[in-house]
Structure formats: structure tokens, C-alpha cells
Protein backbone atom coordinates (compact mmCIF):
# COMPACT_ATOMS: atom_id res chain seq x y z
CA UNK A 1 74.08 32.59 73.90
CA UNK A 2 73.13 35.84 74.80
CA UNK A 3 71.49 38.81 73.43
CA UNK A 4 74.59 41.13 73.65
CA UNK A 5 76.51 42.60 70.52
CA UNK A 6 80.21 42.45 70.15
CA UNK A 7 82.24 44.58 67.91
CA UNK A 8 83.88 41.75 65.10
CA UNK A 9 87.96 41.94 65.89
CA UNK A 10 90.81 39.79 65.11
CA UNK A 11 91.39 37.04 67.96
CA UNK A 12 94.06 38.95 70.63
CA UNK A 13 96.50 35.92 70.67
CA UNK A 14 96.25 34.89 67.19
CA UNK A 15 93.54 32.23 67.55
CA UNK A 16 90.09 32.92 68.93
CA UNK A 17 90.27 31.82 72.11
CA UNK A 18 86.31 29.99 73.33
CA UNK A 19 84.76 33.06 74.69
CA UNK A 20 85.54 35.23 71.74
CA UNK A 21 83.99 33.21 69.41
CA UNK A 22 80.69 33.01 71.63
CA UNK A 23 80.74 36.33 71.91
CA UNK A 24 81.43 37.23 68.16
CA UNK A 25 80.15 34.19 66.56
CA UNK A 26 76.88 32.58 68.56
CA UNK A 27 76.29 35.82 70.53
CA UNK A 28 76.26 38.53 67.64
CA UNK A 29 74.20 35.73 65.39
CA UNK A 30 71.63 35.72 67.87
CA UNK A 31 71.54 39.52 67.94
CA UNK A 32 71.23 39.58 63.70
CA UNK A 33 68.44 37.18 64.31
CA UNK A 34 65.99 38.99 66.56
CA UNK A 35 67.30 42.57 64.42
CA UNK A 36 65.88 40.55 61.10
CA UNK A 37 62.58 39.00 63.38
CA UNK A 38 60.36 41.32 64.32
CA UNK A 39 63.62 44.03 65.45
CA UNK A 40 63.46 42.66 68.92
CA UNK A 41 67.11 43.00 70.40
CA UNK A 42 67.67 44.98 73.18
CA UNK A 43 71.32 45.71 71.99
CA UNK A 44 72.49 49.12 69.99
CA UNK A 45 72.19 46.72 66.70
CA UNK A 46 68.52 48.16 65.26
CA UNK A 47 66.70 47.47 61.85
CA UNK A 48 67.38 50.77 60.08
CA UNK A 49 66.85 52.07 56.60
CA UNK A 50 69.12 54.31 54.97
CA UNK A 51 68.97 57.98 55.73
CA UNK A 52 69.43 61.25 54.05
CA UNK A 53 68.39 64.27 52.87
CA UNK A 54 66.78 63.92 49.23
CA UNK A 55 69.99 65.38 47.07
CA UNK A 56 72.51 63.00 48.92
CA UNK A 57 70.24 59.41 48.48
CA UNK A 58 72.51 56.96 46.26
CA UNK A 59 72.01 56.10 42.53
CA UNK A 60 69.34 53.77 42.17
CA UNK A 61 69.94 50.30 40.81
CA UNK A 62 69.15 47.86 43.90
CA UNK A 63 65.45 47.21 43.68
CA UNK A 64 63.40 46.97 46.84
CA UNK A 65 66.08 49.45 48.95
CA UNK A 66 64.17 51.84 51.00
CA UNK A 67 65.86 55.72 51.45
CA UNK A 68 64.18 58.21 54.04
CA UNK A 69 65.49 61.49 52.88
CA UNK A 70 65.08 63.92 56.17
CA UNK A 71 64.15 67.05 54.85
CA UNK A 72 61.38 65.39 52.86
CA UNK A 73 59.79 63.05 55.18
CA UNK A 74 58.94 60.52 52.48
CA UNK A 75 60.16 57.35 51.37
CA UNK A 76 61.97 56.63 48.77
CA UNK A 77 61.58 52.67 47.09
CA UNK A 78 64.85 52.06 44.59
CA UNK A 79 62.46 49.87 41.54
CA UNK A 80 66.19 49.13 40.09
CA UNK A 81 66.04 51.43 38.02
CA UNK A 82 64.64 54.85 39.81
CA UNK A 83 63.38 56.05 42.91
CA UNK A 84 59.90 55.54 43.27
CA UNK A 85 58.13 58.43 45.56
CA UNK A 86 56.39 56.16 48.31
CA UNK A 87 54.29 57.39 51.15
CA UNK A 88 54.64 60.41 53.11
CA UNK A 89 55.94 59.89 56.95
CA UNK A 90 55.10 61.60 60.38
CA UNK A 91 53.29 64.85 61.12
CA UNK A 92 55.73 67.39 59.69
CA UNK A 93 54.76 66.16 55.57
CA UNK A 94 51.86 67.00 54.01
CA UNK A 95 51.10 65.05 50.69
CA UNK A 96 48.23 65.31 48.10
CA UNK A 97 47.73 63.05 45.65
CA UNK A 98 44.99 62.55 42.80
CA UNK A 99 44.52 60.21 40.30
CA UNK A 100 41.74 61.85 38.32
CA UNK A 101 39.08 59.38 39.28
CA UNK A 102 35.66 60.17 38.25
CA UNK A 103 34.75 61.44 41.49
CA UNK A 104 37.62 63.67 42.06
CA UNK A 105 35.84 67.00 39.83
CA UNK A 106 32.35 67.63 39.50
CA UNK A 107 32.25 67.47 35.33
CA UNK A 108 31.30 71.44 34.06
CA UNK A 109 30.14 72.78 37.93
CA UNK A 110 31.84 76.24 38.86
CA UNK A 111 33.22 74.54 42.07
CA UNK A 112 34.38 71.34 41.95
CA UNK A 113 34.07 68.37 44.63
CA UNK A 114 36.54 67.94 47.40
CA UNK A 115 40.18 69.76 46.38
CA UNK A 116 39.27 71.45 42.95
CA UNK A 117 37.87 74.64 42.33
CA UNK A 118 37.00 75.33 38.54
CA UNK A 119 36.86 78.09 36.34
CA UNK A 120 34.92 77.73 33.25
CA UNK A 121 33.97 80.21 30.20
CA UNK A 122 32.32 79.79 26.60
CA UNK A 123 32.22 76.20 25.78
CA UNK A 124 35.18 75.01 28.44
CA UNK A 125 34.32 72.08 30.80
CA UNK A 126 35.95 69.42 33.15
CA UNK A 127 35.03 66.13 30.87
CA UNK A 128 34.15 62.71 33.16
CA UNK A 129 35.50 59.34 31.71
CA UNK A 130 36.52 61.06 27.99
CA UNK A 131 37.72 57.53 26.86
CA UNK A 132 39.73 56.90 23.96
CA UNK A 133 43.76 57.70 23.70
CA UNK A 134 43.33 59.82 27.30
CA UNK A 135 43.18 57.54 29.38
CA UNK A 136 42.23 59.49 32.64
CA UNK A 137 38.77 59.86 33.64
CA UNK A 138 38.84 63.61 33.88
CA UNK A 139 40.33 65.47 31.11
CA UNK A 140 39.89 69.73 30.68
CA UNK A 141 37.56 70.80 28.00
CA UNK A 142 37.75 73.76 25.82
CA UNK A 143 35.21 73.32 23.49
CA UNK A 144 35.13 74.75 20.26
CA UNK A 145 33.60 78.36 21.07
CA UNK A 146 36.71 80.58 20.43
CA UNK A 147 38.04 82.12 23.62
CA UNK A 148 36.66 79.10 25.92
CA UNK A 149 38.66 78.32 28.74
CA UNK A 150 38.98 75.78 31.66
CA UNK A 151 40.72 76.02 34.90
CA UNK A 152 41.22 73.66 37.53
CA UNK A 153 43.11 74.80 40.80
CA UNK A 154 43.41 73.49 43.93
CA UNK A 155 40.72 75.09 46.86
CA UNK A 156 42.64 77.94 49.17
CA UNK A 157 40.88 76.15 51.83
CA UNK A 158 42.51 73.02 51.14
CA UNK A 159 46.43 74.25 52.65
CA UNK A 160 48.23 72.97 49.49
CA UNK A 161 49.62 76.06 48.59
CA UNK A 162 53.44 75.85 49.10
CA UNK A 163 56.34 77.35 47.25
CA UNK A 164 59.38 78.23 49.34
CA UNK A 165 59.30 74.77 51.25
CA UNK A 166 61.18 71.70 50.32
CA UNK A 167 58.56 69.80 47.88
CA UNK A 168 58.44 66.94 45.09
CA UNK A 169 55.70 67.69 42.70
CA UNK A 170 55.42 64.83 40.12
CA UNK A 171 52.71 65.49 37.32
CA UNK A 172 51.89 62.72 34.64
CA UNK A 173 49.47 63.82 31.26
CA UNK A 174 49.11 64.60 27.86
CA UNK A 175 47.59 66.45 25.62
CA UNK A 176 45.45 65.78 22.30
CA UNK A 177 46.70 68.79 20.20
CA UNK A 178 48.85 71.17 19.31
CA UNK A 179 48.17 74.28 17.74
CA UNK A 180 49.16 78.01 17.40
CA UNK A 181 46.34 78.47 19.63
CA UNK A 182 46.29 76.35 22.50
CA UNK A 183 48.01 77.09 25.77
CA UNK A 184 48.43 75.00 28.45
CA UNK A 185 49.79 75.56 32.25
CA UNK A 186 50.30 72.78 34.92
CA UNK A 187 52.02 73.01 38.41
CA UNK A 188 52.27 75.86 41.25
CA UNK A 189 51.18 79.42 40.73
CA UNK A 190 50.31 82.08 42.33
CA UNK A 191 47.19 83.03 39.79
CA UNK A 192 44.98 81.83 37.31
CA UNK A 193 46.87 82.39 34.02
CA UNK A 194 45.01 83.80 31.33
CA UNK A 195 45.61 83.28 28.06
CA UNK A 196 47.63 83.67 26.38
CA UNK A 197 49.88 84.68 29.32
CA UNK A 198 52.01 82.74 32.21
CA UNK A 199 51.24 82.73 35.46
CA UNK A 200 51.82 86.49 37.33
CA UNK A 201 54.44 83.49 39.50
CA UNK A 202 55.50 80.19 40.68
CA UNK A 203 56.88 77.29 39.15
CA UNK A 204 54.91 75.14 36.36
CA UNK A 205 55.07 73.35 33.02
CA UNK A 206 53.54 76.07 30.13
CA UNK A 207 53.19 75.26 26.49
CA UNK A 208 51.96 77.89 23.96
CA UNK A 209 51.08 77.15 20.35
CA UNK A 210 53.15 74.17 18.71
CA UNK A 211 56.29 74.11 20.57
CA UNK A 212 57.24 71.93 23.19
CA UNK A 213 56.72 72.38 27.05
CA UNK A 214 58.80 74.82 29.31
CA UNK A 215 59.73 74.36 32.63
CA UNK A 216 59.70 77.78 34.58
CA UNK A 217 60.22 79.77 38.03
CA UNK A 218 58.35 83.24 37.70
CA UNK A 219 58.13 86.18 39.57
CA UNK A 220 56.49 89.06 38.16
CA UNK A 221 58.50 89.93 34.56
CA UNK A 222 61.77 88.02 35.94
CA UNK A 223 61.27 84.30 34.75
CA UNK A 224 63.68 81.03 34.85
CA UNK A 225 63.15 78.93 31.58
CA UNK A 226 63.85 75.56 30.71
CA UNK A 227 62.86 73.19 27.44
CA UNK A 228 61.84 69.77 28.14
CA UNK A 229 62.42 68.60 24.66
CA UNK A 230 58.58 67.44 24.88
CA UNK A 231 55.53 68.53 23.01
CA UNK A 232 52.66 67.03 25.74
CA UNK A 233 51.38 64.51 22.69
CA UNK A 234 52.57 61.52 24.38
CA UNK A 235 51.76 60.20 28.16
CA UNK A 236 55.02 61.58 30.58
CA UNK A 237 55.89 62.49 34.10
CA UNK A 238 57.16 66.04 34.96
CA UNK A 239 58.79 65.82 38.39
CA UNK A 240 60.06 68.80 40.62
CA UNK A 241 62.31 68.56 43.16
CA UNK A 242 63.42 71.22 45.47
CA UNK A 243 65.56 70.54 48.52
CA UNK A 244 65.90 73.00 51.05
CA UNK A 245 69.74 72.98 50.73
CA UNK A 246 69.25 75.09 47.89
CA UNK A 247 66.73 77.47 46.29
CA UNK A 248 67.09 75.66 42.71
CA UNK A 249 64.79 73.16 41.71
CA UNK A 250 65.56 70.15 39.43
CA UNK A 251 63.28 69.13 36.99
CA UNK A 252 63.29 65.29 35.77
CA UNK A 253 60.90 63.87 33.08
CA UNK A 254 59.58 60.50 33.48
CA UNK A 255 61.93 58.90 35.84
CA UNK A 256 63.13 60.48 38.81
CA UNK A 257 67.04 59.71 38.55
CA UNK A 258 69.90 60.77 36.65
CA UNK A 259 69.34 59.31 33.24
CA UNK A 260 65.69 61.13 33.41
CA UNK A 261 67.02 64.57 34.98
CA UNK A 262 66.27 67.86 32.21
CA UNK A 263 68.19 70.34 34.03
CA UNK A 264 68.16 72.70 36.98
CA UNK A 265 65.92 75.84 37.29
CA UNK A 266 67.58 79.23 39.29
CA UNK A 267 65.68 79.72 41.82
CA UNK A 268 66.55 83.41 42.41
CA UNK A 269 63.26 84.04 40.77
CA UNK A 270 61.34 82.00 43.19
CA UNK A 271 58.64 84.15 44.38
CA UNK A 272 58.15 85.08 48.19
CA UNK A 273 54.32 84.68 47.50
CA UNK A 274 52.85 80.96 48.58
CA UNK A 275 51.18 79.13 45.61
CA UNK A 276 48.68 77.15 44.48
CA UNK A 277 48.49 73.67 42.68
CA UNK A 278 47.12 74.70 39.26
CA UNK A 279 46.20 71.60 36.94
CA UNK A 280 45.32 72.53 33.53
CA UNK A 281 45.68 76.42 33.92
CA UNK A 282 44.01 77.87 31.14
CA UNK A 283 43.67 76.51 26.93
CA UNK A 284 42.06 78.28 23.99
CA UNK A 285 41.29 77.45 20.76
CA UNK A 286 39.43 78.26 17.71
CA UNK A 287 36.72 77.24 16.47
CA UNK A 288 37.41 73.81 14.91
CA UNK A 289 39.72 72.68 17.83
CA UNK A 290 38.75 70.85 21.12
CA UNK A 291 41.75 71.39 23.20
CA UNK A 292 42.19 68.81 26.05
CA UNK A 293 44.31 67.80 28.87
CA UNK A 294 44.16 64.75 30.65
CA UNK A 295 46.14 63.91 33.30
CA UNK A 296 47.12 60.15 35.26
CA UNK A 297 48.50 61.05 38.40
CA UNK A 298 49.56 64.09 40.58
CA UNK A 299 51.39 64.22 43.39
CA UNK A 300 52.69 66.66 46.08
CA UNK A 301 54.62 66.16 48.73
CA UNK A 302 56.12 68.78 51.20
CA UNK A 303 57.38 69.94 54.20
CA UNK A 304 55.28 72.28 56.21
């Protein structure tokens, strides 16, 4: 028995003669062995997972597969159903992820621990541990001063401003009302909103008044606009995903596979400008209305 990989082929003169089936029975059985413990054969035979970029990976539907897609450098865990966004791999991926815990914002400070930088007017305020039906422990606050806003954006000095490089953004929250005045903003742009305006660019969730939430790539007056069928009044996951095969960018909502996929934003309005990550952008109300968005989970993930 050796430690030596053979090729599997019919037997030459019809039956396997003694050394072919050492070398394709006992041989390439000891090779699968030391692949499966601990990868240890010295032969071309290696313990690989499946490899890709992110548009070709397969169809999930075989829980506990692993896909590396190689413009992404993530990976990719099939639950059965979808394709869970894992860890980020090697040097060239930078990732951010938050999950609103109560230490991640410094509740009503004008700059924010760690990532977040804040911008707060009239009664507006980054709430700690709101309770109740949003379930986060950081929500945005407007109050119920008319006018009051909140912002929370990710620090300049942090790097996680991206726009033109291969990404998955996935965004899970809610919100508590809606209202011909309330405006909301979530994902990448390349300025603090106000209301009740978009974003001067980038790509982002918005939601204005009563209708449901947009998906949309801005630049200047030139905009790419998609309805997610969704108003923000139940608990979801908005999920970008742009490939650097094309300048589009698909947008899925709650699971991040076909049966979950919205549609596809044009990316010739993708702006040449970097941006920011902008949670909660701005919200205003009147003055009977405490406008709030809580969020569960964000996470980035891109190639520098």
C-alpha cells in the first residue's frame, strides 16, 4: 500500500490483473484516507472546497457545502436552503460587521464609540436597549420635536467607505411607523441625506412617507430605482451583491438565493465617488410621532 494516486480505468485485458487493483483499489483508498484525515497525502489528490466567483456558485440545497467565491474572498455555507455569508478570508477582504450591541454607539453623544459617528438635532437620539417589539439594543431616535433628526454613519477614519469594489452588504431592521412624515435611509452614500431628500449618491434602501422601501443607485439627479414590495414594519434582511463581472448590483430580501432575489439595479448610475456606510440616514416626524429604526445585524464585506 502506498501513498500514490492512480487515475480509476477499466482493467487493460479485461480483468484487473493484481497490480491494478493495488494500485486503484488499496493504493488510491489509502490516498482518500489521509485526504479525509488531517489532508496529509503527498499525492496531487488535496481536500478542496468548491471555487468560484460569487455569480457562478451553485443553487443552494446541500446543507453544510462550503463555496469560496474568488472575487469575494469570503465563504459561502449552503444552510439547505441559502447561502449563508460566513467569514471573510486572507488579506485582500475587508469585512465589518455590527450587531447593535449596547456598546457599539454611545446613546445621544455627537460622536459615537468605535465605528459610528452621529448626527443629532431637536429631540433625535441613538436609544440603548429600547426593548419591546425592536429587538436590537440600539435603535435611532427622533423624538417628537418636529424637524428632529438622527444620523448614524460610519467614521471616515474607519476605511469602510467602498462603492466601485466587489461587495455584499446585508442589512437586517425594522421600523415602528409609518407616516407621511418619516423618512428613512440605510446603506452606502456618499452624504448625509437630509430630509426629506436621498442621498446626493450611492446605493441604499430609502423609504419616504407610507410607501414601501426602494432600493436605489444614485448619482447626482440620475437615480436607479427598485420596489422591494416591503414597508420596514416587519424584521427583514436587505442584501446587496455586486460582483465585479458587472457594474449591476442584485438586491435579495431575506435570503440570499434565487427564491429571495427582488431584482437587479443598473449600475450605470453608480457613482465614481467612494461611499460611506450610512445606518439610519436621516427620519422626521411631527410632533406626536417617535420615529425609530432598529436594526439586528449589518454586514459588509469587500474587496479592497
Amino acid at each position: 500500500m502506498a501513498d500514490i494516486w492512480t487515475p480509476p480505468s477499466g482493467p487493460a485485458a479485461g480483468v484487473s490483473s493484481r497490480s491494478e487493483m493495488i494500485s486503484q483499489r488499496t493504493d488510491n483508498i489509502d490516498v482518500l484516507s489521509r485526504v479525509a484525515d488531517g489532508d496529509a497525502s503527498a499525492s496531487t489528490i488535496k481536500h478542496r472546497h468548491k471555487t468560484g466567483t460569487l455569480a457562478n456558485r451553485p443553487t443552494a440545497g446541500e446543507a453544510g457545502r462550503i463555496y469560496i467565491p474568488t472575487d469575494l474572498h469570503v465563504m459561502l455555507i449552503d444552510d439547505g436552503t441559502e447561502w449563508l455569508i460566513g467569514p471573510p478570508l486572507g488579506p485582500a477582504c475587508e469585512a465589518f460587521d455590527d450587531d447593535f450591541v449596547a456598546t457599539s454607539v454611545d446613546a445621544g453623544a455627537a460622536e459615537a464609540f468605535g465605528f459610528w459617528a452621529t448626527g443629532i438635532a431637536g429631540s433625535g437620539a441613538i436609544a440603548i436597549s429600547p426593548g419591546g417589539a425592536l429587538r436590537s439594543e440600539v435603535q435611532l431616535r427622533t423624538g417628537t420635536t418636529s424637524g428632529a433628526t438622527a444620523v448614524v454613519q460610519s467614521k471616515a477614519d474607519t476605511g469602510f467607505q467602498v462603492m466601485l469594489n466587489t461587495f455584499l452588504l446585508a442589512m437586517t431592521f425594522q421600523v415602528n411607523a409609518s407616516a407621511a412624515n418619516g423618512a428613512y435611509t440605510i446603506g452606502l452614500a456618499t452624504s448625509f441625506p437630509a430630509y426629506p431628500g436621498d442621498p446626493s449618491g450611492g446605493l441604499y434602501v430609502y423609504k419616504l412617507g407610507t410607501g414601501n422601501f426602494f432600493a436605489k443607485i444614485a448619482n447626482a439627479s440620475s437615480r436607479s430605482t427598485l420596489d422591494l414590495g416591503w414597508d420596514g414594519l416587519s424584521w427583514k434582511t436587505v442584501i446587496f451583491e455586486h460582483d465585479a463581472g458587472t457594474p449591476d448590483v442584485k438586491v435579495y430580501l431575506d435570503t440570499f438565493n434565487a427564491a429571495g432575489l427582488i431584482g437587479t439595479l443598473s449600475g450605470a448610475n453608480m457613482p465614481a465617488t467612494d461611499a460611506q456606510l450610512l445606518l439610519g440616514g436621516s427620519a422626521r416626524n411631527n410632533t406626536t410621532t417617535d420615529f425609530r429604526l432598529a436594526w439586528d445585524d449589518v454586514r459588509l464585506r469587500r474587496v479592497r
